[in-house]
C-alpha atoms as a PDB file:
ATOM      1  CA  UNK A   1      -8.828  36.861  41.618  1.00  0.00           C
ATOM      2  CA  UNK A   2     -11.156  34.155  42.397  1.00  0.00           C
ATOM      3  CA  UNK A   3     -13.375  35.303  45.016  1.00  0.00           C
ATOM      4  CA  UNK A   4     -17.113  33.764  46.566  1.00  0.00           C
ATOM      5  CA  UNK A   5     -20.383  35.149  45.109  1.00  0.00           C
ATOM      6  CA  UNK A   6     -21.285  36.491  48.722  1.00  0.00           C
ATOM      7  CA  UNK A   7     -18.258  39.605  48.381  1.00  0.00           C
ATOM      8  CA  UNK A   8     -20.415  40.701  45.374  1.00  0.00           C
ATOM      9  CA  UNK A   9     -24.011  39.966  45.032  1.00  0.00           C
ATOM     10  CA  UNK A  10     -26.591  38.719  47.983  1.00  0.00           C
ATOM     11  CA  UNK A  11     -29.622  36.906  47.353  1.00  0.00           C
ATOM     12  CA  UNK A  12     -34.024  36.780  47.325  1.00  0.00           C
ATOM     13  CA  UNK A  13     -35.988  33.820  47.180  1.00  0.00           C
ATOM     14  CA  UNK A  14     -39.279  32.825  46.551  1.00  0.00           C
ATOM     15  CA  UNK A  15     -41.104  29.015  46.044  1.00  0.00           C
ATOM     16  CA  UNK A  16     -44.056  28.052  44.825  1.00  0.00           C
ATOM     17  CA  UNK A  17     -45.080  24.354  44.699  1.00  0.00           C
ATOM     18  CA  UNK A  18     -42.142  22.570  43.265  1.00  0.00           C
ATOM     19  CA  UNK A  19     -40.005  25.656  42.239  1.00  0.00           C
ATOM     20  CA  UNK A  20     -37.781  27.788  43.103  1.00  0.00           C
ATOM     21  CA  UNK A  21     -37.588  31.160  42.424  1.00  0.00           C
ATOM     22  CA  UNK A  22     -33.817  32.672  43.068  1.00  0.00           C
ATOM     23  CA  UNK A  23     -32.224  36.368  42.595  1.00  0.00           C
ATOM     24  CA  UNK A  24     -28.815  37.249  42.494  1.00  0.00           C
ATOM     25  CA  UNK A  25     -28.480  40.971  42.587  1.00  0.00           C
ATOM     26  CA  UNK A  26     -25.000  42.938  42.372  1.00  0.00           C
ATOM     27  CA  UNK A  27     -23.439  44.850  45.077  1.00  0.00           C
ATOM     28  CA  UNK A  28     -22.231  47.680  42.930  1.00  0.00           C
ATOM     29  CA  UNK A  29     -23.067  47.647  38.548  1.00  0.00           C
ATOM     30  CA  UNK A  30     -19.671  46.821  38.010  1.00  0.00           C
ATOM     31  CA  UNK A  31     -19.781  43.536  39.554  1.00  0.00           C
ATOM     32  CA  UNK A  32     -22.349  42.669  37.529  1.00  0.00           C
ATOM     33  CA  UNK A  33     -20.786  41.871  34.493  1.00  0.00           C
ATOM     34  CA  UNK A  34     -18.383  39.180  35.710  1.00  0.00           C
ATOM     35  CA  UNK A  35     -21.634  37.422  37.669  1.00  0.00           C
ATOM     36  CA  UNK A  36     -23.537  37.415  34.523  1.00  0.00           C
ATOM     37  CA  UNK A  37     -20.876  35.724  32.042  1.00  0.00           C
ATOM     38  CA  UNK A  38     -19.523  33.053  34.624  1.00  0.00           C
ATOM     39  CA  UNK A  39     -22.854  32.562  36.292  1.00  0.00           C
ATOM     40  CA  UNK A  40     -25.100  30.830  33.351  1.00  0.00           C
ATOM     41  CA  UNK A  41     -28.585  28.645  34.158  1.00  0.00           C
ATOM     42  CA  UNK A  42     -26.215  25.369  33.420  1.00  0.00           C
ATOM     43  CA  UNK A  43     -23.621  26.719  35.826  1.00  0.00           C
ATOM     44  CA  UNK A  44     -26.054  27.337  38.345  1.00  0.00           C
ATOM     45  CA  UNK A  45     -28.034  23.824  37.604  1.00  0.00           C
ATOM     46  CA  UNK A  46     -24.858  22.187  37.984  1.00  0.00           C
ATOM     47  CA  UNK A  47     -23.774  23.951  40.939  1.00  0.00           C
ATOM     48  CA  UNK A  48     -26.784  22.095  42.947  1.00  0.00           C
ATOM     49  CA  UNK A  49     -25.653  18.632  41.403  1.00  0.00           C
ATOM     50  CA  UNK A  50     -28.617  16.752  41.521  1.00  0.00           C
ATOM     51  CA  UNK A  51     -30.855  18.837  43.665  1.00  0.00           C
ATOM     52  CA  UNK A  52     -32.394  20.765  40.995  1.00  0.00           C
ATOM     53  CA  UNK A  53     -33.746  18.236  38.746  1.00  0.00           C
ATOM     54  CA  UNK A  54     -35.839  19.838  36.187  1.00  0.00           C
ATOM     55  CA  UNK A  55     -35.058  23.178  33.793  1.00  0.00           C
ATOM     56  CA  UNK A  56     -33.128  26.067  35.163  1.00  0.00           C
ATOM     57  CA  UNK A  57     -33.790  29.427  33.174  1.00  0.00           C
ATOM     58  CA  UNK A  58     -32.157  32.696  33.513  1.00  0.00           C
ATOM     59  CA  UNK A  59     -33.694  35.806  32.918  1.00  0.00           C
ATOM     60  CA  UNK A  60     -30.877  38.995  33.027  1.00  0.00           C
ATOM     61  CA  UNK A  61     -32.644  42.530  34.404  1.00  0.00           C
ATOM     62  CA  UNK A  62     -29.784  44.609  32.989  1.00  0.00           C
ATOM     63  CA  UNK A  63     -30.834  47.979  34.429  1.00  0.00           C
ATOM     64  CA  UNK A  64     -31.369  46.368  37.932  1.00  0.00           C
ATOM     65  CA  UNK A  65     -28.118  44.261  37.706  1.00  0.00           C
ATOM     66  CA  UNK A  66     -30.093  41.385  38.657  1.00  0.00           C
ATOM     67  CA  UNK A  67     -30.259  37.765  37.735  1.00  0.00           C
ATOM     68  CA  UNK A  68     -33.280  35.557  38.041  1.00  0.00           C
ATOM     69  CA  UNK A  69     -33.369  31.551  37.920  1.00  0.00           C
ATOM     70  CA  UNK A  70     -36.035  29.749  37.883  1.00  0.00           C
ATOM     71  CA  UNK A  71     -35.595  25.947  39.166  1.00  0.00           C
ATOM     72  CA  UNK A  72     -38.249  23.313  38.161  1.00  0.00           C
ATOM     73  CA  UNK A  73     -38.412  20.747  40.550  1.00  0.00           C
ATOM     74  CA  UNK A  74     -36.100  22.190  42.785  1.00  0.00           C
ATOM     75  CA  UNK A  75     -38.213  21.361  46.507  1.00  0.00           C
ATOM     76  CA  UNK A  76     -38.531  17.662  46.718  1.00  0.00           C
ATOM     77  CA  UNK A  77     -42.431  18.368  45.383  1.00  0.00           C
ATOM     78  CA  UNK A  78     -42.905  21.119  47.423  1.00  0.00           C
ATOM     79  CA  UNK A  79     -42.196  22.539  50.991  1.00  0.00           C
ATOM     80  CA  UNK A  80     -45.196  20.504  52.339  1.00  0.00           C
ATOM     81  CA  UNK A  81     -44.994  17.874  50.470  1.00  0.00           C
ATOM     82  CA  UNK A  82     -41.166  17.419  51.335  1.00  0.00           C
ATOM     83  CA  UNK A  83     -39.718  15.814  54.110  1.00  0.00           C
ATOM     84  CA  UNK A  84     -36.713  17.566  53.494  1.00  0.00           C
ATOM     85  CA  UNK A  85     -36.809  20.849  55.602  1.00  0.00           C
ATOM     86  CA  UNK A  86     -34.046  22.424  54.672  1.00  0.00           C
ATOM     87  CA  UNK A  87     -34.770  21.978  50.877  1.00  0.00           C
ATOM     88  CA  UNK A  88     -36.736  24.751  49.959  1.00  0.00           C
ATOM     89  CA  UNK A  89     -35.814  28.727  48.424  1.00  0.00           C
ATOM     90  CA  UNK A  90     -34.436  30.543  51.233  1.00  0.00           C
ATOM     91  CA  UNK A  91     -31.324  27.362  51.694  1.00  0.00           C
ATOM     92  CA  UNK A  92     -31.135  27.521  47.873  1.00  0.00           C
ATOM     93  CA  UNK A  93     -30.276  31.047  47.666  1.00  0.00           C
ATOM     94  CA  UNK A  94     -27.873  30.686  50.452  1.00  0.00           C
ATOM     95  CA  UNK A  95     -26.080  28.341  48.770  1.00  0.00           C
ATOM     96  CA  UNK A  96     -25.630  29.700  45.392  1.00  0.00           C
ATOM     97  CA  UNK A  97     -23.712  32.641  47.452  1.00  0.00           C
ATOM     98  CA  UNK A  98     -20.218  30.249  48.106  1.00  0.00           C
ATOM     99  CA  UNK A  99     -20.179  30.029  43.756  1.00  0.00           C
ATOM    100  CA  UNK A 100     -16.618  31.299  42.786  1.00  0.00           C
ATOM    101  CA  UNK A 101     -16.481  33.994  40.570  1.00  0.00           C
ATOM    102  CA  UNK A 102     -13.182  35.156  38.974  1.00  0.00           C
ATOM    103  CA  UNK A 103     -12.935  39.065  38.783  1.00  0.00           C
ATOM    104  CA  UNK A 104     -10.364  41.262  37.720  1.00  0.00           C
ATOM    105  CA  UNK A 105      -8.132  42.722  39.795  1.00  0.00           C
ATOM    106  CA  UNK A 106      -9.348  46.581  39.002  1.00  0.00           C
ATOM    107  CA  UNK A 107     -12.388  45.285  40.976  1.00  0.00           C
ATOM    108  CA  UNK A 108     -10.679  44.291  44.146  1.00  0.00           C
ATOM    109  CA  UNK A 109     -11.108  48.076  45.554  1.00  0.00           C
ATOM    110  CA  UNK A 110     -14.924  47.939  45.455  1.00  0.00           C
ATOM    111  CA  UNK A 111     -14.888  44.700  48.033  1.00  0.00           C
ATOM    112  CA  UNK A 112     -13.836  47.038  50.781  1.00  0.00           C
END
C-alpha cells in the first residue's frame, strides 16, 4: 500500500542562515523502518527538485525513530536575505509530509 508520509511520521524544523534543518519522526516504531529504507538524503534532495541546491545528509536516531536532514542551501541565502517567504524550514517540513511511502499491508491497522 502506497500511502503519504503524513499517515506515519509528522515533522520539526529548524534554519539557520542558508540551511535547513528537517526531522521526520515515526508515529509508532514500526513505521519506522519502511520511512528509513525508502526515505534516503537523495530521495529527499530530489523530492525538492531544485530547491535544495547544496548537500543533503541524513543522520538515523534509531532509538528515537527519527530522521534528520540537513539541507545546504536550502533558503534562497537565508530567511532575511530571501525574498521568497515561503521558502524557509517550517514550508520545507510540510512538504516532505505528501512523500509516498509504500508499507506493507500488516501495517495498515496502526493508521487507524
Amino acid at each position: 500500500m502506497l500511502i503519504k508520509l503524513v499517515q506515519l511520521a509528522h515533522c520539526r524544523s529548524g534554519d539557520k542562515g542558508n540551511t535547513s534543518n528537517i526531522s521526520v519522526i515515526s508515529y509508532h516504531p514500526e513505521f519506522y523502518a519502511p520511512i528509513k529504507n525508502q526515505l534516503s538524503a537523495d530521495e529527499f534532495k530530489k523530492f525538492y527538485s531544485g530547491v535544495i541546491k547544496g548537500n543533503v545528509t541524513r543522520y538515523s536516531l534509531d532509538e528515537l525513530q527519527m530522521l534528520n536532514f540537513v539541507c545546504e542551501g536550502a533558503l534562497g541565502g537565508g530567511v532575511s536575505r530571501s525574498l521568497c517567504l515561503d521558502n524557509y524550514g517550517k514550508s520545507l517540513s510540510s512538504r516532505i509530509l505528501s512523500f509516498k511511502i509504500e508499507i506493507n499491508d500488516n501495517l495498515e491497522k496502526l493508521l487507524q
